[in-house]
N, C-alpha and C. Protein backbone atom coordinates (compact mmCIF):
# COMPACT_ATOMS: atom_id res chain seq x y z
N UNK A 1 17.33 111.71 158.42
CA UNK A 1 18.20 110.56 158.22
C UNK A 1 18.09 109.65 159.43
N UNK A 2 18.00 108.13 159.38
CA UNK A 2 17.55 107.39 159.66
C UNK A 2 19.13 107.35 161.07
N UNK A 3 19.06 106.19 162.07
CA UNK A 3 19.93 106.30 163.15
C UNK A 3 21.24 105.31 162.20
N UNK A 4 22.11 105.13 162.58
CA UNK A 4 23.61 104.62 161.58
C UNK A 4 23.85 104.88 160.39
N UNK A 5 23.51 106.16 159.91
CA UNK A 5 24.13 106.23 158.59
C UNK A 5 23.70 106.31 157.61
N UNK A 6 22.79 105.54 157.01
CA UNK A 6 21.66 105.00 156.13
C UNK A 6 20.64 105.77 156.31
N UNK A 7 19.89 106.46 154.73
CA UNK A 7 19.12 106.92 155.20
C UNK A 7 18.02 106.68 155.80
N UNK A 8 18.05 104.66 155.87
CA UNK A 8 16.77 104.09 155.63
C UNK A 8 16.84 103.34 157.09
N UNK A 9 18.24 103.19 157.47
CA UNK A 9 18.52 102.41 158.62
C UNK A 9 19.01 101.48 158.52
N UNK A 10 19.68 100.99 157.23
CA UNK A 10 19.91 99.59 156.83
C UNK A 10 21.05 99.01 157.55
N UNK A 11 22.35 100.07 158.04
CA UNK A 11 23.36 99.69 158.23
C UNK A 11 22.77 99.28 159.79
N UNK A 12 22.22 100.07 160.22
CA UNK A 12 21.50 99.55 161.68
C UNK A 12 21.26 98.18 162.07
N UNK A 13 20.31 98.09 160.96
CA UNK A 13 19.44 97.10 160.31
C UNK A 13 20.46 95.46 160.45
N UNK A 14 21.76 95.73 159.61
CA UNK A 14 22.51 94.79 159.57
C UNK A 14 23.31 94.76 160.74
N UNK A 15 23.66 96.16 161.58
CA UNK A 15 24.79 95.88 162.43
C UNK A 15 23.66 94.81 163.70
N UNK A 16 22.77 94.91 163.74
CA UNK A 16 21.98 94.04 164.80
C UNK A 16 22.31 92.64 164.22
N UNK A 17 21.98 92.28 163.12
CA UNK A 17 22.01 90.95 162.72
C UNK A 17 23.22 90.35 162.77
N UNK A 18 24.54 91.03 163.23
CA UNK A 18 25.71 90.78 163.60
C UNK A 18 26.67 90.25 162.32
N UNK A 19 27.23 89.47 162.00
CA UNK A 19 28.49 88.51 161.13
C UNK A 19 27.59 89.12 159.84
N UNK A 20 26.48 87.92 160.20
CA UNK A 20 25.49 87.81 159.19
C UNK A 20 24.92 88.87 158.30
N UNK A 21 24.80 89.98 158.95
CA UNK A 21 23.82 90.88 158.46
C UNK A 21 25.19 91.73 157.75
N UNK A 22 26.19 91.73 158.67
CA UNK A 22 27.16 92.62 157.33
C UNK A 22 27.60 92.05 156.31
N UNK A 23 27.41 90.54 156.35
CA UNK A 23 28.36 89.95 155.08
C UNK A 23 27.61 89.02 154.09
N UNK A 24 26.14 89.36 154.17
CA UNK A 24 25.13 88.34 154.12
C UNK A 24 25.07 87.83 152.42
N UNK A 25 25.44 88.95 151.78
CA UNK A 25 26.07 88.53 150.38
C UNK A 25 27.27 87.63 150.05
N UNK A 26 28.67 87.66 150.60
CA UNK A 26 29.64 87.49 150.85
C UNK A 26 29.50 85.62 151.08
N UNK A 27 28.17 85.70 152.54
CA UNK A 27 28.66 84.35 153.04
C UNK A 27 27.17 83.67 152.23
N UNK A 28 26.08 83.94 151.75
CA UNK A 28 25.26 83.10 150.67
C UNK A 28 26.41 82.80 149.04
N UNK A 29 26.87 83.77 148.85
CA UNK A 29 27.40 83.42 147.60
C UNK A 29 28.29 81.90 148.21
N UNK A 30 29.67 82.34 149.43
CA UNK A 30 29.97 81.06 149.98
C UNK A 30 29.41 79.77 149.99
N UNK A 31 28.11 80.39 150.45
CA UNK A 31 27.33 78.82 150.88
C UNK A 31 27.12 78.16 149.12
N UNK A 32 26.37 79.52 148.23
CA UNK A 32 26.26 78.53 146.59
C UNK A 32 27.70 77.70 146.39
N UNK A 33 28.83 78.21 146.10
CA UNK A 33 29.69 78.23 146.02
C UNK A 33 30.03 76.29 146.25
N UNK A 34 30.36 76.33 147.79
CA UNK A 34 30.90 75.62 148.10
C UNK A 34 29.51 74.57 147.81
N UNK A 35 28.03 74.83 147.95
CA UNK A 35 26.89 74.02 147.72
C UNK A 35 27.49 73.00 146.11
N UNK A 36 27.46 73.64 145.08
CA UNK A 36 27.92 73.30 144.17
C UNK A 36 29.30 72.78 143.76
N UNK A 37 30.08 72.99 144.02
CA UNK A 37 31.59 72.30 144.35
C UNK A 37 30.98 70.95 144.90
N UNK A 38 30.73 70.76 146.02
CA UNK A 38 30.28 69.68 146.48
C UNK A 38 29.54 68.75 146.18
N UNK A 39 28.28 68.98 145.38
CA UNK A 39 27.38 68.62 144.36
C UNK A 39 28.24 68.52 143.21
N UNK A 40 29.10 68.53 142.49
CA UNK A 40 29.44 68.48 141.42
C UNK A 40 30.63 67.39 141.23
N UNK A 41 31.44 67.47 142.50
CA UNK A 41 32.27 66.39 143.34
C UNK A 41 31.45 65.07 143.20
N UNK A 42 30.10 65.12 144.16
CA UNK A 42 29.45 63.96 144.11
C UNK A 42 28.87 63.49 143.24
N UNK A 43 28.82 63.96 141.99
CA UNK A 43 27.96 63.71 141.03
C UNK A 43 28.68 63.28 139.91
N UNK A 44 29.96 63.91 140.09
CA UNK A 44 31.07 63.02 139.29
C UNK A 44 32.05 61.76 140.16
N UNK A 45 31.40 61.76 141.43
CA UNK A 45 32.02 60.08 141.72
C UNK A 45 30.94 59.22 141.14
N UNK A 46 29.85 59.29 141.02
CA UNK A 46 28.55 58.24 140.73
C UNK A 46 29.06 58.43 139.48
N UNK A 47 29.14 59.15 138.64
CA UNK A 47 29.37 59.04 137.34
C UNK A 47 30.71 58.30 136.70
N UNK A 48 31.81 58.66 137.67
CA UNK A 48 32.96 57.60 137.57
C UNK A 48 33.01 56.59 138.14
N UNK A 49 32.23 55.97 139.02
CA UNK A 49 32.13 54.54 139.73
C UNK A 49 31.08 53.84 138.65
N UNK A 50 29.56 54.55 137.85
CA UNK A 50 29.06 53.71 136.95
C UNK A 50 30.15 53.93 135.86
N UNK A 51 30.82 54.85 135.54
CA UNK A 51 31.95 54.59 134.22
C UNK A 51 33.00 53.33 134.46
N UNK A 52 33.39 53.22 135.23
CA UNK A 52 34.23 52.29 136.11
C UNK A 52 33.40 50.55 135.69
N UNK A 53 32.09 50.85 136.44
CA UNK A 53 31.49 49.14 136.41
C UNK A 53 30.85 49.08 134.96
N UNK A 54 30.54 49.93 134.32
CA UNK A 54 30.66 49.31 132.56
C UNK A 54 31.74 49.10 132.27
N UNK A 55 32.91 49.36 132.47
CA UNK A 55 34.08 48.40 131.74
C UNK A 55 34.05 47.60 132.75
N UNK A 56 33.48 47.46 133.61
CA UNK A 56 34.24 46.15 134.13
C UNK A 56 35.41 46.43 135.50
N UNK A 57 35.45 47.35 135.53
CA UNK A 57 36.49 47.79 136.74
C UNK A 57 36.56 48.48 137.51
N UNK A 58 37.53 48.22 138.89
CA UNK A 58 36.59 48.78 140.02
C UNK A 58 37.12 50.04 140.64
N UNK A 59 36.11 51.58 140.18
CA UNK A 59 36.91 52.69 140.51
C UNK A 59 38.09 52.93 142.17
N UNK A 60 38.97 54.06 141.63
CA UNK A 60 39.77 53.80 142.17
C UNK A 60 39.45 55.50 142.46
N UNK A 61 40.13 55.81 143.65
CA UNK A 61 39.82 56.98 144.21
C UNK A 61 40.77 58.36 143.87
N UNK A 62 42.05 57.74 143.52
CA UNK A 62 43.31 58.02 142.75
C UNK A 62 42.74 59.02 141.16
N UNK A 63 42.71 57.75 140.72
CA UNK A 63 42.10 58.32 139.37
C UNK A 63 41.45 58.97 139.15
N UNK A 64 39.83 59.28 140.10
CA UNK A 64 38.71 60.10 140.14
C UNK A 64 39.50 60.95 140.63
N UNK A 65 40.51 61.55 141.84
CA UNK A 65 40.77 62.61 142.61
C UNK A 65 41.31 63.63 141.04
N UNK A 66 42.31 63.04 140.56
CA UNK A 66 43.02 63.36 139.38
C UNK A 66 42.14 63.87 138.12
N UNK A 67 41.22 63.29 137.96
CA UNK A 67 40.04 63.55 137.05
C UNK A 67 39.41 64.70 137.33
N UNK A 68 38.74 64.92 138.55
CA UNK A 68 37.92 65.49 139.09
C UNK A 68 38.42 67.34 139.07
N UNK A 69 39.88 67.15 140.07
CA UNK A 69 40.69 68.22 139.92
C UNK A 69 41.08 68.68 138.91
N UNK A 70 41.17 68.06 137.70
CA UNK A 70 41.67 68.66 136.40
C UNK A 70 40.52 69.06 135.91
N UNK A 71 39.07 68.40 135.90
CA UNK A 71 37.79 69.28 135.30
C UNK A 71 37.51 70.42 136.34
N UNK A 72 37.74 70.05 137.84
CA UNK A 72 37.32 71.65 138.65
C UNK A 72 38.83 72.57 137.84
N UNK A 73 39.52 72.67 138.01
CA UNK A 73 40.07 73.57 137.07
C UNK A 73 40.25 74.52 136.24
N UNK A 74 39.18 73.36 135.00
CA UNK A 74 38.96 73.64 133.82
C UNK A 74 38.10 74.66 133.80
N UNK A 75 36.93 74.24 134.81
CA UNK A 75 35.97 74.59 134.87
C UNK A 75 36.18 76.31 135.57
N UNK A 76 36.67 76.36 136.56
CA UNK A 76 37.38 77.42 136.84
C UNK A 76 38.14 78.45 136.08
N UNK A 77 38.82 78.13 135.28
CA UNK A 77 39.51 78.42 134.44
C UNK A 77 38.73 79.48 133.46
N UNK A 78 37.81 78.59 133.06
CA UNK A 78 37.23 79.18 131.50
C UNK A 78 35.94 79.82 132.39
N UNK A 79 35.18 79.84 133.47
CA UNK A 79 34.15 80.20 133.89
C UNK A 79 34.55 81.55 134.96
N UNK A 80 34.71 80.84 136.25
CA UNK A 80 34.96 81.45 137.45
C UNK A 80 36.08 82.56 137.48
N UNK A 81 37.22 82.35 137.11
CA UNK A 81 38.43 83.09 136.82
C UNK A 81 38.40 84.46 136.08
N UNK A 82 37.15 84.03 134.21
CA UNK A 82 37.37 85.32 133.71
C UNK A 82 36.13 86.22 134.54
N UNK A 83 35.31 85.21 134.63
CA UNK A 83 34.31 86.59 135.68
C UNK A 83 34.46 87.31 136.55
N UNK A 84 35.54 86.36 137.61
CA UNK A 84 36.09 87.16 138.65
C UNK A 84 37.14 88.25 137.92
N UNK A 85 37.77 88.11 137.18
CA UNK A 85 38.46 89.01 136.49
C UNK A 85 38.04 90.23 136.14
N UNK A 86 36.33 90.17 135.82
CA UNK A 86 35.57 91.23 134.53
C UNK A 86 35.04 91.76 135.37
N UNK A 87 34.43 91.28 136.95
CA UNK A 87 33.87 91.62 138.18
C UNK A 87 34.81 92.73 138.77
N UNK A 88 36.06 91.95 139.39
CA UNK A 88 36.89 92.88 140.17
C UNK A 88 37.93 93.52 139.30
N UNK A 89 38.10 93.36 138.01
CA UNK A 89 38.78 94.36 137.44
C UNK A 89 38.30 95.37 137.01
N UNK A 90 36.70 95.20 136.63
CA UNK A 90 36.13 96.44 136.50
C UNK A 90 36.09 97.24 137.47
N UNK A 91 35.74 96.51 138.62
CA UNK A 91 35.40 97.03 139.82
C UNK A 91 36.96 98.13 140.05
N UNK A 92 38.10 97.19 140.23
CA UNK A 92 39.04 98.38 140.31
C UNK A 92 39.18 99.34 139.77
N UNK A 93 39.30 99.02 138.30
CA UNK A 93 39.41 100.46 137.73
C UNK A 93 38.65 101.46 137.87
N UNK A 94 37.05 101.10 138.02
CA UNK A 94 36.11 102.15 138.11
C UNK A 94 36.56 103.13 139.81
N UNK A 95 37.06 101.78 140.12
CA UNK A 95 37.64 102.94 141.69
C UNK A 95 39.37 103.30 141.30
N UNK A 96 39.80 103.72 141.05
CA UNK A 96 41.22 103.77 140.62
C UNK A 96 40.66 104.96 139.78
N UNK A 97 39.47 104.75 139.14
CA UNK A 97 39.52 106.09 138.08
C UNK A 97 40.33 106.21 137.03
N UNK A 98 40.37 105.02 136.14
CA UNK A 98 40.97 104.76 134.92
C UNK A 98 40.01 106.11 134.23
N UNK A 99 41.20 106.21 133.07
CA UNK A 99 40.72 107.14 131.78
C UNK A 99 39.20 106.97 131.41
N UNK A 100 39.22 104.96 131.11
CA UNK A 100 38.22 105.04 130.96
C UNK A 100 37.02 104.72 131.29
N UNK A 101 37.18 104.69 132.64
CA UNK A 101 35.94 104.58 133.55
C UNK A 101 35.73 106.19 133.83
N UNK A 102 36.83 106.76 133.83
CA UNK A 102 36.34 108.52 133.97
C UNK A 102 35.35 108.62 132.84
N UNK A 103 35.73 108.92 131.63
CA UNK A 103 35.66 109.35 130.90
C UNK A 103 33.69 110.36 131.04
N UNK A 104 33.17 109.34 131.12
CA UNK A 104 31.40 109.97 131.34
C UNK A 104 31.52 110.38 132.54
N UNK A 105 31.95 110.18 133.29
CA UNK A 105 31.98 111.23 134.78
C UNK A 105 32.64 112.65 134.37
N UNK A 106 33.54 112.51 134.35
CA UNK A 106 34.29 114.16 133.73
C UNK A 106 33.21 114.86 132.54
N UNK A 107 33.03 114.11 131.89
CA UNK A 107 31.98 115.02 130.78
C UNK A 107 30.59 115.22 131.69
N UNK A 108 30.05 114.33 132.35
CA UNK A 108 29.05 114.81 133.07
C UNK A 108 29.39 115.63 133.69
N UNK A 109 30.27 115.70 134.74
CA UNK A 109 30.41 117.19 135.75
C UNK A 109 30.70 118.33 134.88
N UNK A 110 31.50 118.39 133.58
CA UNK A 110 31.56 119.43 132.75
C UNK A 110 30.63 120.21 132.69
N UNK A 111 29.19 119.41 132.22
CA UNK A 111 28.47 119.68 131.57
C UNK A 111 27.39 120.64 132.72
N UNK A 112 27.30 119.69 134.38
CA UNK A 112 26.72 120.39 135.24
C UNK A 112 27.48 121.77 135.43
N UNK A 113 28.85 121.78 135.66
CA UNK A 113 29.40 123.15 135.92
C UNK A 113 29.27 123.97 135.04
N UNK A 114 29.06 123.77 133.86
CA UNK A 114 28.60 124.89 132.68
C UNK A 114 27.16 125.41 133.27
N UNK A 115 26.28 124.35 133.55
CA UNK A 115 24.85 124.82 133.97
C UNK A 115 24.99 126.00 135.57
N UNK A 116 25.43 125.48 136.01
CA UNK A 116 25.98 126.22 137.55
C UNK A 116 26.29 127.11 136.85
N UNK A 117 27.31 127.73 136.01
CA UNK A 117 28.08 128.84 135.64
C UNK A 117 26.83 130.09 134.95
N UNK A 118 25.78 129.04 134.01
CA UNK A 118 25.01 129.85 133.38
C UNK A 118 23.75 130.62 134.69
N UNK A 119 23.44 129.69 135.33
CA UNK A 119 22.61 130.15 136.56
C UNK A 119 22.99 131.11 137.60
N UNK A 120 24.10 130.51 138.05
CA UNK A 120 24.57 131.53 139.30
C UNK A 120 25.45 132.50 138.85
N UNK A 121 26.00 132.82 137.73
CA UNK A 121 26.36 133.97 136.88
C UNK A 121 27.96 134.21 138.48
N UNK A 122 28.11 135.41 138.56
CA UNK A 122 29.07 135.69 139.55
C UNK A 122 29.28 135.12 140.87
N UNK A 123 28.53 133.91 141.31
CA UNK A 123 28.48 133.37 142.53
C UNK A 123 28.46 132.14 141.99
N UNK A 124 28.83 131.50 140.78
CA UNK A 124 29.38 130.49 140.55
C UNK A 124 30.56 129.59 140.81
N UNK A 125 31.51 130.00 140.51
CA UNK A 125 33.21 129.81 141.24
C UNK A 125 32.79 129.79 142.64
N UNK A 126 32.16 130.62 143.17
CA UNK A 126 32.32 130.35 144.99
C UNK A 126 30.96 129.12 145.41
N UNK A 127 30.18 128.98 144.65
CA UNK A 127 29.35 127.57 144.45
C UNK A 127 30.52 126.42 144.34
N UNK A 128 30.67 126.30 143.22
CA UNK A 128 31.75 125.48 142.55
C UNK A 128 33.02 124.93 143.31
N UNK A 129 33.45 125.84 144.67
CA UNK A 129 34.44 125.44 145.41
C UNK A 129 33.90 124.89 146.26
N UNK A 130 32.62 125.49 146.90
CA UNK A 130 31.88 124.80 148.15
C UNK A 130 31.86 123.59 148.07
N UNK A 131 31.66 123.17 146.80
CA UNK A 131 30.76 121.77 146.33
C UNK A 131 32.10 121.00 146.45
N UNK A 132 33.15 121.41 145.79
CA UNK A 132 34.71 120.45 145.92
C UNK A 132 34.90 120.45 146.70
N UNK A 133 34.94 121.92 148.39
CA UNK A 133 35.43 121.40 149.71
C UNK A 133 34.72 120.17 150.31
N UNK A 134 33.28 120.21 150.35
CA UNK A 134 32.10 119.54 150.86
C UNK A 134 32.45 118.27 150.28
N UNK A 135 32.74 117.83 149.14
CA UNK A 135 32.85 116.61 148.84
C UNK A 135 34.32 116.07 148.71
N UNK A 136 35.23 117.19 149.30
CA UNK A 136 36.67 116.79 149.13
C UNK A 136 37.33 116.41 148.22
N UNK A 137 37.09 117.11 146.96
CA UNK A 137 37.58 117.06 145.92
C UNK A 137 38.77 118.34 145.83
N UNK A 138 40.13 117.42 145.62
CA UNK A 138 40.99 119.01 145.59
C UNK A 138 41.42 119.20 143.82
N UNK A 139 42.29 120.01 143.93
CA UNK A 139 42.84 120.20 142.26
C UNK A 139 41.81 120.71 141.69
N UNK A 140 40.78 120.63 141.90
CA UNK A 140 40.10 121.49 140.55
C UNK A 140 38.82 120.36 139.66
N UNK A 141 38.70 120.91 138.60
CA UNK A 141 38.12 119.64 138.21
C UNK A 141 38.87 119.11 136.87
N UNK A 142 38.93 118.01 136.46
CA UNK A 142 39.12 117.65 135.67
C UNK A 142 38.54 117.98 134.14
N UNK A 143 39.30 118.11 132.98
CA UNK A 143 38.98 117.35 132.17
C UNK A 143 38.18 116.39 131.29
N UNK A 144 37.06 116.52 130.61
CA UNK A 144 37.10 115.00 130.02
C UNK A 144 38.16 114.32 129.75
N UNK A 145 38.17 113.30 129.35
CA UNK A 145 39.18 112.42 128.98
C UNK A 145 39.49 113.30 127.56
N UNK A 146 40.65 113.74 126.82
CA UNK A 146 40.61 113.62 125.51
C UNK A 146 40.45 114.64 124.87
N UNK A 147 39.73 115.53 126.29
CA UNK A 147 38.53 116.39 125.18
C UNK A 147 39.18 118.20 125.74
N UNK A 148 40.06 118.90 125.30
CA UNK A 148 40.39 119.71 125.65
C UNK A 148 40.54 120.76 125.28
N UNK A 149 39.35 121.77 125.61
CA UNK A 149 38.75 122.84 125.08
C UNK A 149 38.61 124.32 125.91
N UNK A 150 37.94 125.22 124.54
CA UNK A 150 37.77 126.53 125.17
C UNK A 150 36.75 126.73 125.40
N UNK A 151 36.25 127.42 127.03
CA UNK A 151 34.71 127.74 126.69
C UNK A 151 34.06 128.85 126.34
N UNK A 152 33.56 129.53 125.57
CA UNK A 152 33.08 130.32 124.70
C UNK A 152 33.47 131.70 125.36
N UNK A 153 33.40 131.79 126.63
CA UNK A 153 33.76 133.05 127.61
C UNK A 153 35.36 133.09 127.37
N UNK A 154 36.28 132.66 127.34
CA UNK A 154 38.02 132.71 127.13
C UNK A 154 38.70 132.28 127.98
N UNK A 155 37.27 131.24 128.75
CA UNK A 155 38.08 130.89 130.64
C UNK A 155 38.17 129.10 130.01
N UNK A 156 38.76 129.09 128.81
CA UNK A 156 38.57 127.44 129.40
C UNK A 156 39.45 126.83 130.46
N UNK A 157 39.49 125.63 130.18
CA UNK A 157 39.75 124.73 131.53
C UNK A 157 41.01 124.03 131.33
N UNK A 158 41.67 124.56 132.46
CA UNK A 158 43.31 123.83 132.40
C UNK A 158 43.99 122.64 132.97
């Protein structure tokens, strides 16, 4: 294993590059971000100053501010908002460990501890705890979601 952590060195890698290198996702998305806000600002004053001199009248900065803010909004609204929503709400739950973000994790580990059980026969359970101290898992294991059964031996799972 590589020096900081990583097996590869990456965190290394970034802690040299300083601000930048830890947040380098964080502050490019920033830079699109605000790149486009800004571009989109300017591109709807040219578009409301030529809307303005075909009728005949001479934009007003008032009106565009008012305009502008109600389409960034909108735009926000129906775009930015539910993604950030579908982004970090997934994101939470999958860390929170909703039902159903468990749900294929619990059936997967089921399915490995059955295999452990069939292999290591009587040195299974003392496998099986190692692996929960080592990874700090207490209580036991879970459950699938839903799914609550016997296993063919008379030991099912409580």
């Amino acid at each position: 294993m590589a020096q900081g952590g990583g097996h590869d060195g990456t965190e290394s890698k970034a802690a040299r590059l300083g601000v930048f290198g830890k947040y380098a996702y964080g502050l490019i998305t920033l830079a699109f971000f605000l790149g486009s806000l800004v571009l989109h600002w300017w591109f709807g004053w040219r578009a409301f100053v030529n809307d303005a001199q075909t009728h005949g009248q001479a934009a007003q900065f008032a009106e565009y501010l008012d305009e502008m803010l109600r389409d960034t909004f909108e735009n926000w609204q129906s775009e930015f908002l539910q993604l950030m929503w579908q982004v970090i709400g997934l994101a939470y739950f999958l860390y929170v460990g909703s039902p159903t973000s468990k749900e294929n994790d619990d059936r997967l580990e089921a399915k490995i501890d059955e295999l452990i059980r069939l292999q290591a026969g009587d040195r299974a359970d003392g496998l099986l705890r190692d692996i929960d101290e080592r990874y700090l898992r207490s209580g036991g294991h879970a459950d699938p979601f839903g799914h609550h059964h016997e296993r063919g031996d008379g030991q099912g799972k409580r």
